[in-house]
Protein backbone atom coordinates (compact mmCIF):
# COMPACT_ATOMS: atom_id res chain seq x y z
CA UNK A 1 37.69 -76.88 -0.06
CA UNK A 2 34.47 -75.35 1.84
CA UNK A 3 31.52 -74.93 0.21
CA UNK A 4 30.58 -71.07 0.56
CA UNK A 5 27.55 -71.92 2.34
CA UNK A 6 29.86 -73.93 4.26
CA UNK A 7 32.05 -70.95 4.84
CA UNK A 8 29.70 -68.20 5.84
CA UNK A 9 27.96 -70.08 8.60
CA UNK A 10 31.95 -70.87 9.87
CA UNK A 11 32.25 -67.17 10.08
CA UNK A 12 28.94 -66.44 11.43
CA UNK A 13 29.61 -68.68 14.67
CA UNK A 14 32.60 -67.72 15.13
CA UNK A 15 31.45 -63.50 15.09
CA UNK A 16 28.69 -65.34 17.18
CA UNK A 17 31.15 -66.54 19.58
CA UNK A 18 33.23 -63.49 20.32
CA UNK A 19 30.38 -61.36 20.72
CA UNK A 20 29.60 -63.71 23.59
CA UNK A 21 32.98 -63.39 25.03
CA UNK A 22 32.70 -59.97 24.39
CA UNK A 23 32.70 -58.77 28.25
CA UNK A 24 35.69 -60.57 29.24
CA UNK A 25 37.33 -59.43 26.16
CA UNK A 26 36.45 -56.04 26.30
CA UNK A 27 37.18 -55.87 30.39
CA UNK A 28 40.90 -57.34 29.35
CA UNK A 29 41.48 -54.49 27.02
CA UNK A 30 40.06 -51.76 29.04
CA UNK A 31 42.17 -52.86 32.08
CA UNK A 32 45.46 -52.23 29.45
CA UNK A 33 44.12 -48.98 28.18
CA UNK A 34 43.90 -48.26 32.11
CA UNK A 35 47.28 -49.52 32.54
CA UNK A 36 48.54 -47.40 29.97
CA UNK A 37 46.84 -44.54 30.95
CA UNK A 38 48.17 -44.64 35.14
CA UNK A 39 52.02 -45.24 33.65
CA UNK A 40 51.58 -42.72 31.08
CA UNK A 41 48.90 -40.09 31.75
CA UNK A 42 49.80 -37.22 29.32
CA UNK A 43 50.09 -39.56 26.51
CA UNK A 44 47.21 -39.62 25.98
CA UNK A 45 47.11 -35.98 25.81
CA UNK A 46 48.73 -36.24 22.75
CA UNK A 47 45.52 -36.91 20.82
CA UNK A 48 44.71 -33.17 20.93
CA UNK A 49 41.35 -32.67 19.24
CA UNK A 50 41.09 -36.56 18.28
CA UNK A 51 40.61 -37.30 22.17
CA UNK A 52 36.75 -39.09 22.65
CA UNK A 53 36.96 -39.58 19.09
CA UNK A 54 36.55 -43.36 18.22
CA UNK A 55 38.59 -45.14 15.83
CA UNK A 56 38.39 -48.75 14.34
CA UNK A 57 41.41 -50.80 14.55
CA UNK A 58 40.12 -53.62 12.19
CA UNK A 59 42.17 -57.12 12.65
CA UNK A 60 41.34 -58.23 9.22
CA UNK A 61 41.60 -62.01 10.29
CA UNK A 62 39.53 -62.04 13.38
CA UNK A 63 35.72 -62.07 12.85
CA UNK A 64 35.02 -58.85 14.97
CA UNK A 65 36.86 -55.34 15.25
CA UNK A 66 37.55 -53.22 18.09
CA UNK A 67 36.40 -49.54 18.49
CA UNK A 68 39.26 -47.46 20.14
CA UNK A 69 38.46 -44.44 21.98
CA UNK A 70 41.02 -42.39 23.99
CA UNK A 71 40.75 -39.62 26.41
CA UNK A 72 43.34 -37.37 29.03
CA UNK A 73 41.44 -39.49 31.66
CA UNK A 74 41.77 -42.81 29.94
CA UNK A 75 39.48 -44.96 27.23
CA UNK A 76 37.40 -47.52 26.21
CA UNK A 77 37.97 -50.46 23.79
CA UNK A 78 34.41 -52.35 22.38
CA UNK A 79 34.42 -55.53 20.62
CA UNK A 80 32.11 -54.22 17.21
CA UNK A 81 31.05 -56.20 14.40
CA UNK A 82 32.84 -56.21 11.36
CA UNK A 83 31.25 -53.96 8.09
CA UNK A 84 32.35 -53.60 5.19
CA UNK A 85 31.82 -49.72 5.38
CA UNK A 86 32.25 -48.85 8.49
CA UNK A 87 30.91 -45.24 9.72
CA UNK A 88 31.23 -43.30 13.05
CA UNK A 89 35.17 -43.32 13.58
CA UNK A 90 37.42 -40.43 12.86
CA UNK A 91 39.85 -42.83 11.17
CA UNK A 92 39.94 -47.19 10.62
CA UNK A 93 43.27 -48.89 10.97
CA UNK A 94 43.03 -52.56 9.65
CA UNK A 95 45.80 -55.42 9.18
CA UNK A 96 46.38 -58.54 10.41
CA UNK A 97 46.19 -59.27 13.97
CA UNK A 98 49.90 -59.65 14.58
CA UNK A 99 50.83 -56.50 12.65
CA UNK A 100 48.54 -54.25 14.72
CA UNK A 101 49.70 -55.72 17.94
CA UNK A 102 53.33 -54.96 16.60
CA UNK A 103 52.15 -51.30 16.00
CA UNK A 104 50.36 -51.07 18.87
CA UNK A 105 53.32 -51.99 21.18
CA UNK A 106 55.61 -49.89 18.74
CA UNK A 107 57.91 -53.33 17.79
CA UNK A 108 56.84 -52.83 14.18
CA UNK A 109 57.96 -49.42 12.81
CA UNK A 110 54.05 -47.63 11.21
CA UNK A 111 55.66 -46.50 8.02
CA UNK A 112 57.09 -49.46 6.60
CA UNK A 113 54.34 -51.76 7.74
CA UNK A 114 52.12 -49.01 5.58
CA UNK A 115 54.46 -49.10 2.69
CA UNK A 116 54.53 -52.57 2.42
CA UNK A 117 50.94 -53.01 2.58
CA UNK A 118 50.41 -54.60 5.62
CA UNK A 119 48.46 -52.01 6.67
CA UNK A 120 45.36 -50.08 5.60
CA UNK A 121 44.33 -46.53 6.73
CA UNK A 122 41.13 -44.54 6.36
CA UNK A 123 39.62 -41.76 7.69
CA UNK A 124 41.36 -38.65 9.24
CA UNK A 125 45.23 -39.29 8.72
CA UNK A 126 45.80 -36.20 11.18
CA UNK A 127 43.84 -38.50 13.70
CA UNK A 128 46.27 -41.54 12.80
CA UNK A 129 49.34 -39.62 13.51
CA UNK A 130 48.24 -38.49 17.05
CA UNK A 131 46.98 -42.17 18.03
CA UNK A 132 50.44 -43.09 16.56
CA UNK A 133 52.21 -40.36 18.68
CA UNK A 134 50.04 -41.08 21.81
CA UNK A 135 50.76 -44.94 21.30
CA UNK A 136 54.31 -44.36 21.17
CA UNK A 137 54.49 -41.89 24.00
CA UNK A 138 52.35 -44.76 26.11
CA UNK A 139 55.51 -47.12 25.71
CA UNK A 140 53.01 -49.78 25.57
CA UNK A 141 54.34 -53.68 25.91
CA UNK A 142 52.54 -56.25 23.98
CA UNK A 143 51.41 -58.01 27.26
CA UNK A 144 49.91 -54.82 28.64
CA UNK A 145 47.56 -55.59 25.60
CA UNK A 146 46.98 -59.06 25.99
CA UNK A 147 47.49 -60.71 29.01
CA UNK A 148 46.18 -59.50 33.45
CA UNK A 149 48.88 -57.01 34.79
CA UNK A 150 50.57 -59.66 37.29
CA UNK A 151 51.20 -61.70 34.30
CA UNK A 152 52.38 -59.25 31.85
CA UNK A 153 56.11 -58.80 32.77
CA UNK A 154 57.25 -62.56 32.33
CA UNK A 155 55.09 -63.42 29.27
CA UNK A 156 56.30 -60.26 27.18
CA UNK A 157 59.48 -61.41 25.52
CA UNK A 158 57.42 -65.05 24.75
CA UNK A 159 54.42 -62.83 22.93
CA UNK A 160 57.16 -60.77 21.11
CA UNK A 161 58.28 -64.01 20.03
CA UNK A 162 55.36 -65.30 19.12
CA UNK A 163 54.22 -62.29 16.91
CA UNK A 164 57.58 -61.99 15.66
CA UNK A 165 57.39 -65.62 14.55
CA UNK A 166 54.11 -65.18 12.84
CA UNK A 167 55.11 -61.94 10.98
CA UNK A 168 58.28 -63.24 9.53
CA UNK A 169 56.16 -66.77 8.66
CA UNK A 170 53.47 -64.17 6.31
CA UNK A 171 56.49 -62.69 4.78
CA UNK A 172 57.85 -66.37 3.94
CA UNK A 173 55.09 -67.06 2.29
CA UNK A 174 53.33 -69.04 5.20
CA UNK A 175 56.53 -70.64 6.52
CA UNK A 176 57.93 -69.61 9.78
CA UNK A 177 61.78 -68.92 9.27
CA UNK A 178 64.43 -72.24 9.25
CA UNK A 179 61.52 -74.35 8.29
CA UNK A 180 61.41 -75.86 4.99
């Protein structure tokens, strides 16, 4: 076991650390939300009022959060420190890592995910419901999120996978299904 000293400087390097890959990171994402945006132009129209409103989608296991902010012409995704109040954002979504990717590219259904606590919502929910409908009307893949365009078709169905894997391993209490 880590002494809590031990434990707080692990998490301060490693917020350290993404900050300083924060311009790759960030360029990655905002090339998706571009992606998204030529393929599907008017959903993003969808966030009505909420459009150039900034949200917080929070990965509660990663050391930094990610402020979301959609227009009709597009958006912007910034690598933000994590706080433990954070203020600005019409509404903060935060989970795991693998369950927002799953809600992001609509392979994990929003309701049950909230029901079953896997999920934690704050903030405007009228806001949630249009990034929800604008997601969903984006028909976003999981590699549009994560990986450069020319890449994104043939590692899709391994990332599903992948996330698929990791959400049914949480469920089994840590173990990925058929091991024992």
């Amino acid at each position: 076991m880590m002494h809590p000293l031990e434990e707080r400087l692990d998490a301060r390097v490693l917020i350290d650390l993404a900050l300083v890959l924060r311009l790759p990171v960030e360029m990655l994402l905002n090339l998706a939300v571009k992606r998204a945006w030529r393929r599907s132009a008017n959903a993003f129209g969808r966030l009505g009022p909420y459009q150039g409103r900034p949200y917080l989608i929070d990965p509660e296991d990663l050391p930094v959060a990610f402020a979301l902010t959609l227009t009709k012409h597009g958006g912007t995704v910034k690598l933000v420190r994590r706080t433990p109040r954070p203020l600005g954002y019409v509404a903060v979504i935060a989970g795991e890592f693998v369950d927002l990717l799953a809600l992001f590219d609509g392979s994990a259904d929003a309701d049950s995910t909230f029901f079953a606590g896997e999920l934690t919502v704050t903030g405007d929910t009228g806001a949630v419901l249009a990034l929800h409908n604008a997601l969903e009307a984006a028909d976003l893949r999981l590699a549009d999120l994560l990986v450069p365009a020319p890449l994104a078709p043939g590692l899709d169905p391994i990332l599903h996978r992948i996330v698929d894997w990791r959400r049914a391993a949480r469920r089994n209490g840590g173990k990925p299904h058929g091991v024992h």
